[in-house]
Every structure is written in C-alpha cells, then in structure tokens.
Protein backbone atom coordinates (compact mmCIF):
# COMPACT_ATOMS: atom_id res chain seq x y z
CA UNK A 1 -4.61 23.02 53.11
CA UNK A 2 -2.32 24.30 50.67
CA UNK A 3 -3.47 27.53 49.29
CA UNK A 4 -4.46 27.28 45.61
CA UNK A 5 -2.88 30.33 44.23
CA UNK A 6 0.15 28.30 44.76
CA UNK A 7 -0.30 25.00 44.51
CA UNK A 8 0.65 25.19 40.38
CA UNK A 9 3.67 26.75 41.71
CA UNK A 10 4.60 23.66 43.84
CA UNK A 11 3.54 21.02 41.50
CA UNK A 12 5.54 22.72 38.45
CA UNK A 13 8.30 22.96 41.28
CA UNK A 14 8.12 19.24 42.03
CA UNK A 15 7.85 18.24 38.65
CA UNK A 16 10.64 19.32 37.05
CA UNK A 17 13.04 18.96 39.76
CA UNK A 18 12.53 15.67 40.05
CA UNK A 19 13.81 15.72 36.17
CA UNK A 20 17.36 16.98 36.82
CA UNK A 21 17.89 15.79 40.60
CA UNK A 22 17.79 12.57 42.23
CA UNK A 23 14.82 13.28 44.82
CA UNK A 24 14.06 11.18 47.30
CA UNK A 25 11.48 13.04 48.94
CA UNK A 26 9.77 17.08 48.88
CA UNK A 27 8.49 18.36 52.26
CA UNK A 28 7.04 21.88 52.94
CA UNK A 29 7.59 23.71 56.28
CA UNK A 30 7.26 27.71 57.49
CA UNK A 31 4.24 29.18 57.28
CA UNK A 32 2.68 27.28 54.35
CA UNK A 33 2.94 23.49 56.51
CA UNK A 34 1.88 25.21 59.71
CA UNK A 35 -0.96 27.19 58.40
CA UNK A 36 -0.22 30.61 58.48
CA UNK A 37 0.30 31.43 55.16
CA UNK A 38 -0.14 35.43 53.94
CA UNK A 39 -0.37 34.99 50.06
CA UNK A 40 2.32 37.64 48.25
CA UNK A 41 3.88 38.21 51.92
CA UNK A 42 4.87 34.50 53.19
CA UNK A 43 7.81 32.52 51.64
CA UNK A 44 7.06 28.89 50.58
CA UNK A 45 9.64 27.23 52.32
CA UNK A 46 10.67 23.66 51.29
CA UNK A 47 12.93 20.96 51.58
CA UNK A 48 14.14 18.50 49.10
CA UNK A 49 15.43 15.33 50.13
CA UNK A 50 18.55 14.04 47.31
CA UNK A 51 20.32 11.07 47.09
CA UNK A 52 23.25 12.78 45.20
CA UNK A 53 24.71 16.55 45.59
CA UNK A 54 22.35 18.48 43.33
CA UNK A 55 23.40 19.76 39.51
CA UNK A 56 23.61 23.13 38.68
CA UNK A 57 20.35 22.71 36.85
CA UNK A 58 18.18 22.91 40.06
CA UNK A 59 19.22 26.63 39.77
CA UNK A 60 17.45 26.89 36.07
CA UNK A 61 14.46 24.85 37.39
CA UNK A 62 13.92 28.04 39.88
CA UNK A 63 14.68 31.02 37.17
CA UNK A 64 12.46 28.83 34.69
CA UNK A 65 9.47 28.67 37.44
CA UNK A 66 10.07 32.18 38.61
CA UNK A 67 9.64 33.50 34.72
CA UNK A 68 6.62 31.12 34.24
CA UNK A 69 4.97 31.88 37.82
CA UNK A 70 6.15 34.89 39.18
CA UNK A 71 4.90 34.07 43.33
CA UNK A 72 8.04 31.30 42.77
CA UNK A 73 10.01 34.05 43.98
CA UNK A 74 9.33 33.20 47.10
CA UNK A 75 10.21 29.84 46.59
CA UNK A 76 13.15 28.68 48.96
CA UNK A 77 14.56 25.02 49.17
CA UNK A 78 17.18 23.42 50.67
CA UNK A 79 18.76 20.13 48.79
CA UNK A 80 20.00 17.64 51.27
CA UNK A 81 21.87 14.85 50.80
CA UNK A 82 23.11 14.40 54.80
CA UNK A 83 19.95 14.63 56.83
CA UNK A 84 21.53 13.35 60.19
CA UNK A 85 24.29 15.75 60.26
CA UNK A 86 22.89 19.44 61.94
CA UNK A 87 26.73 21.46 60.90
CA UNK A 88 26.12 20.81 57.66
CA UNK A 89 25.17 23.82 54.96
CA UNK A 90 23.13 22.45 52.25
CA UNK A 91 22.82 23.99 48.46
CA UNK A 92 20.03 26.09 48.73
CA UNK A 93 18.16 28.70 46.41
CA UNK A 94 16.67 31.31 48.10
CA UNK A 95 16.25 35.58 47.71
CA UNK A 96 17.14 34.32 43.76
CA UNK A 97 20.16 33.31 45.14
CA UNK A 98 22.24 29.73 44.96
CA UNK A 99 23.92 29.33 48.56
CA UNK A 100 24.69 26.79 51.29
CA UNK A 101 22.87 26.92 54.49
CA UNK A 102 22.05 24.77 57.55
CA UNK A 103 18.83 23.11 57.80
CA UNK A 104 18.10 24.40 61.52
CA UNK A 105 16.76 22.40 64.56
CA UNK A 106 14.11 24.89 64.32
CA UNK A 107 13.25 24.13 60.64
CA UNK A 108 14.00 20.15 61.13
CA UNK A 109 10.83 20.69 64.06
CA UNK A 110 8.41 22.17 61.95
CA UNK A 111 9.10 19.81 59.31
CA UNK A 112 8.29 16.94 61.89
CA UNK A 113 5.25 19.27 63.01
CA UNK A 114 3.43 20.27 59.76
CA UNK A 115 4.30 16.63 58.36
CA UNK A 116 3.28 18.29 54.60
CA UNK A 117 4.93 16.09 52.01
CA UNK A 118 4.76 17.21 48.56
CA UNK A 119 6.74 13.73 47.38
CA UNK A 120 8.08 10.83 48.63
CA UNK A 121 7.87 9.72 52.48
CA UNK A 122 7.14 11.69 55.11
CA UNK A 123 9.66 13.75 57.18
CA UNK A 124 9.77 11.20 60.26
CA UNK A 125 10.79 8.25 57.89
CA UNK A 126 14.22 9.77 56.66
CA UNK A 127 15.09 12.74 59.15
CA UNK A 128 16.07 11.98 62.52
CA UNK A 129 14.02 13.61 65.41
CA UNK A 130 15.89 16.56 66.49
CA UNK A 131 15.89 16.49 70.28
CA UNK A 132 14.26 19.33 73.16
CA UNK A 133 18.40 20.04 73.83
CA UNK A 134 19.21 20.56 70.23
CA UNK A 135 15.81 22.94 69.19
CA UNK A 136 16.52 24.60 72.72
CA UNK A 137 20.26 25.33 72.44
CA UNK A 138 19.77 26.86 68.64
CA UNK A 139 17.37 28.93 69.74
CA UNK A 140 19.09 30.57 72.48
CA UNK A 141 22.16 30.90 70.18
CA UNK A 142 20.07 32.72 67.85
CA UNK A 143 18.80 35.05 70.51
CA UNK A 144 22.35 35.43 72.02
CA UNK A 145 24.59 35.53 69.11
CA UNK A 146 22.09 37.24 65.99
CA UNK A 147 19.42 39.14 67.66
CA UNK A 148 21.02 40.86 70.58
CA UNK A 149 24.06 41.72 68.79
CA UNK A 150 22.06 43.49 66.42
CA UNK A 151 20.78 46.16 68.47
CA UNK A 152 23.94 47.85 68.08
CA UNK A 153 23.17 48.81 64.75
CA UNK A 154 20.60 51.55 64.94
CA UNK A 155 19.74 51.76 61.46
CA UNK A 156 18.58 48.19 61.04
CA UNK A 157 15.68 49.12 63.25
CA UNK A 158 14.33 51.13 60.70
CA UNK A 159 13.54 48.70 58.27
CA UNK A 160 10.08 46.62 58.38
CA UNK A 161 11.61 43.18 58.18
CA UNK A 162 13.98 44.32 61.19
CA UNK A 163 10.43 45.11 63.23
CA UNK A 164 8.75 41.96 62.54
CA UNK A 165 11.19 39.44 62.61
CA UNK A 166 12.43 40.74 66.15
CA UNK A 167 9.43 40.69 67.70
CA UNK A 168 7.46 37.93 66.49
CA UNK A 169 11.27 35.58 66.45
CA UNK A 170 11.65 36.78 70.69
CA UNK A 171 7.93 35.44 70.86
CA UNK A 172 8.45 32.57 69.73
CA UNK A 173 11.16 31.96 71.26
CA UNK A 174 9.94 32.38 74.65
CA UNK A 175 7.59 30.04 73.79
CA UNK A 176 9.92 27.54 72.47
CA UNK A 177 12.05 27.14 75.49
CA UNK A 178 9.08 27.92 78.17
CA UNK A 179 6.97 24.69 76.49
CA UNK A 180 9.15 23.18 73.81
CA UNK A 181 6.46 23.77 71.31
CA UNK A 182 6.93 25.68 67.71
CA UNK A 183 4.35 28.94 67.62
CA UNK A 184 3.07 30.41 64.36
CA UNK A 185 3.75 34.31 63.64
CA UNK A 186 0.24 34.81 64.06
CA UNK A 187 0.22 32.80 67.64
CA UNK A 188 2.83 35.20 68.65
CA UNK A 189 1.02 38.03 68.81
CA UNK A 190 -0.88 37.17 71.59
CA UNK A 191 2.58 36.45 73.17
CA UNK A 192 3.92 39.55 72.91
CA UNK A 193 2.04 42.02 75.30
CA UNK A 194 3.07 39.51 78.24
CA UNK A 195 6.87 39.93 76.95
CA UNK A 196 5.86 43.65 77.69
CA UNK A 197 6.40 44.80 73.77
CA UNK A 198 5.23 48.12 72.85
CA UNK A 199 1.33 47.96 71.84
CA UNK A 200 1.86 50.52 69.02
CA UNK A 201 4.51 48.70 67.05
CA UNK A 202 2.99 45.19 68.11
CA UNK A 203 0.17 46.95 66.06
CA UNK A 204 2.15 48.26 63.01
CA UNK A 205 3.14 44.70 62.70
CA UNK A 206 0.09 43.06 62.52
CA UNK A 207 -1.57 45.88 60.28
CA UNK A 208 1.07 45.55 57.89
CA UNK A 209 1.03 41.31 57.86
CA UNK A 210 -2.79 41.43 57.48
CA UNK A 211 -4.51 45.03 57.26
CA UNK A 212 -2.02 46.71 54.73
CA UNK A 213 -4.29 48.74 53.73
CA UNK A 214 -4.47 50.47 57.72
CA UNK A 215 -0.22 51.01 57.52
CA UNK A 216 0.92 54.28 59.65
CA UNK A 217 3.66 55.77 57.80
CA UNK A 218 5.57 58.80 58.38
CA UNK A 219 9.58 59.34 59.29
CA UNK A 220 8.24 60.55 62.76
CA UNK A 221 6.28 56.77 63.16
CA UNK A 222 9.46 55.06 61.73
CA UNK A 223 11.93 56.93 63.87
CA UNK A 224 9.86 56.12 67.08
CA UNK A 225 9.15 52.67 65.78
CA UNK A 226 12.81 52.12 65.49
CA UNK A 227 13.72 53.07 69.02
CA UNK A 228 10.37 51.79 70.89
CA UNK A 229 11.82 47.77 68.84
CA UNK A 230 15.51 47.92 69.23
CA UNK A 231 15.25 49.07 73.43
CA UNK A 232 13.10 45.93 73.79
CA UNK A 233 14.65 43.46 71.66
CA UNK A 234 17.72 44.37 73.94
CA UNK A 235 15.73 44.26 77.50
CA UNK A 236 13.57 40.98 76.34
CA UNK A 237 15.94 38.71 74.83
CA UNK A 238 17.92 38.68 78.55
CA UNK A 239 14.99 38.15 80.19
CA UNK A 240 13.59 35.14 77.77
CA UNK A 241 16.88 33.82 78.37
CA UNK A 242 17.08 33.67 82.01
C-alpha cells in the first residue's frame, strides 16, 4: 500500500509526464514497492517506460512537482527507451539532478518483485527477466569494485549515509548471493549480527532510520562509529564474497 502522504505526489508525477513524454508504462521499486517505506527519509524510486528518448521538459515536470509538493524531492526516475539492454545509462532525474544512469540487475529484480505499476502494464510484460548470473555478478561487482575500495577513504566513514548504506548494502548482499532473494533495509538488520557487525553502530542505524528522536551524537560516537564501520566493511565484504 502506497503511503498516502505521497500518493498526490505520484499521481501529479504521472499525470503530467505523461503530457510531455511518450510513456508506455510507470512502475515503482525501492523501498516504496517493497514495503519499507520511512516517510521524509526513503526515496520514491520509479521507472518510466518511453517509447521515444525523453524531452527536456521531463526535467520541468520534476522542478514544477518539487515547488508544488515539496516530498517530490525525493522523487527519482529513470526514462527508458531500451529495456533489454543492461550497459545502457538512461536519462534520469535524481538528487535535483538530470543524468544518465544504468537501470541495475538489482533494480530490474525488485521491479519484477514489488510488481507496483503506477501506469501501463506491468514490469514482466515489457522488461525481460534479469537472470540469478546477471543480479549475482552486479552485486559482487558492487561489493568488489564500490564498497571495498572505499574503505580507503577514512573520511567517508564519517558521514551517516556512508554508515547505513555499508552495512545494510553488505547485508543484503549476503543475502542476495546466499538465496538469490532481494532483502528490505529493514530485513537486514536481523542479518547483520550473523555478518558479525558491531551491535553499537548496527544500533545507531536503526535509531536514526526509525527512533530519530533516540540519535547518539557526539565527535567521540562519530569518530568510533567511523572506525568500528569502515574495519568491517573491509573484513565482511571478503568474506560475503568467498
């Protein structure tokens, strides 16, 4: 169920797109098709099927709705016109940006999974299945090639998005390739203490995703935060890979 704070934010969405682009179809996926949605923290993440390269105009239909419904900032769609083709980067708006991006295996799943179409047919009429190999292999580059990598950059590991996103992606992830099945951020929480993450920050996390009123804050807390995250993201990813 789509939560109704921003449900006028996807129907304004769908309607006017559908003015200045040739849509075949609007799907939601992320948090908001798989039912984990944190209202003012989650993105609404969707996908718009076109039969022609977009116009610049979709970029005014997103400052227009962000102006007239301010949660649209979280608003971030893709425009595809290939959908069989994983290399390539679609037009997308996101961070009140205009950019081109791959639709991911990852993404391409959860669109199959949470099956939430705002218009037009459903995902598994127009977007080929992505295959066990294809999710599998994308996830392990992530892991390999982003996340690890990272950790040689101490001062990301300072910053909240840094925290979260590590642990509850390496989660996941383990999941992923252990089962082939797609795990919600709030699912991977009870993944984590078997991954052997550090209890306190596993905490800090999940205060600040649904108890921000119960934050610990401090330069002492983020300077042992930021150690305690980056030496496991680099002795877990290894080991989820194996």
């Amino acid at each position: 169920m789509i939560d109704e704070a921003v449900q006028p934010v996807l129907d304004g969405f769908v309607t006017s797109v559908r003015e200045v682009a040739d849509v075949k179809a609007v799907w939601l996926h992320g948090s908001l098709a798989l039912g984990d949605y944190q209202l003012g923290r989650s993105d609404l993440d969707v996908i718009v099927a076109v039969r022609n390269p977009p116009p610049a105009a979709v970029e005014d239909v997103h400052r227009r709705l962000i102006r007239q419904y301010p949660p649209a900032e979280k608003l971030h769609c893709s425009y595809m016109t290939d959908l069989a083709d994983l290399s390539v980067r679609h037009p997308t708006f996101a961070h009140q940006e205009y950019f081109d991006r791959p639709v991911t295996p990852v993404t391409r799943r959860e669109l199959a999974i949470g099956n939430c179409t705002l218009y037009g047919p459903p995902p598994a009429e127009l977007l080929p299945a992505v295959s066990d190999e294809e999710l599998f292999d994308f996830v392990r580059r992530d892991l390999r090639e982003f996340w690890l990598p990272a950790t040689r950059k101490r001062g990301n590991w300072y910053a909240d998005i840094w925290v979260d996103l590590s642990l509850l992606t390496i989660a996941r992830a383990h999941v992923t390739l252990a089962t082939g099945d797609l795990i919600t951020k709030r699912a991977a929480f009870d993944v984590l203490p078997r991954l052997g993450a550090p209890a306190d920050v596993v905490e800090d996390i999940r205060r600040r995703r649904y108890h921000p009123e119960q934050v610990r804050t401090g330069p002492w807390w983020r300077h042992t935060r930021a150690a305690l995250t980056r030496r496991f993201v680099r002795t877990a990813i290894p080991a989820v890979l194996s």
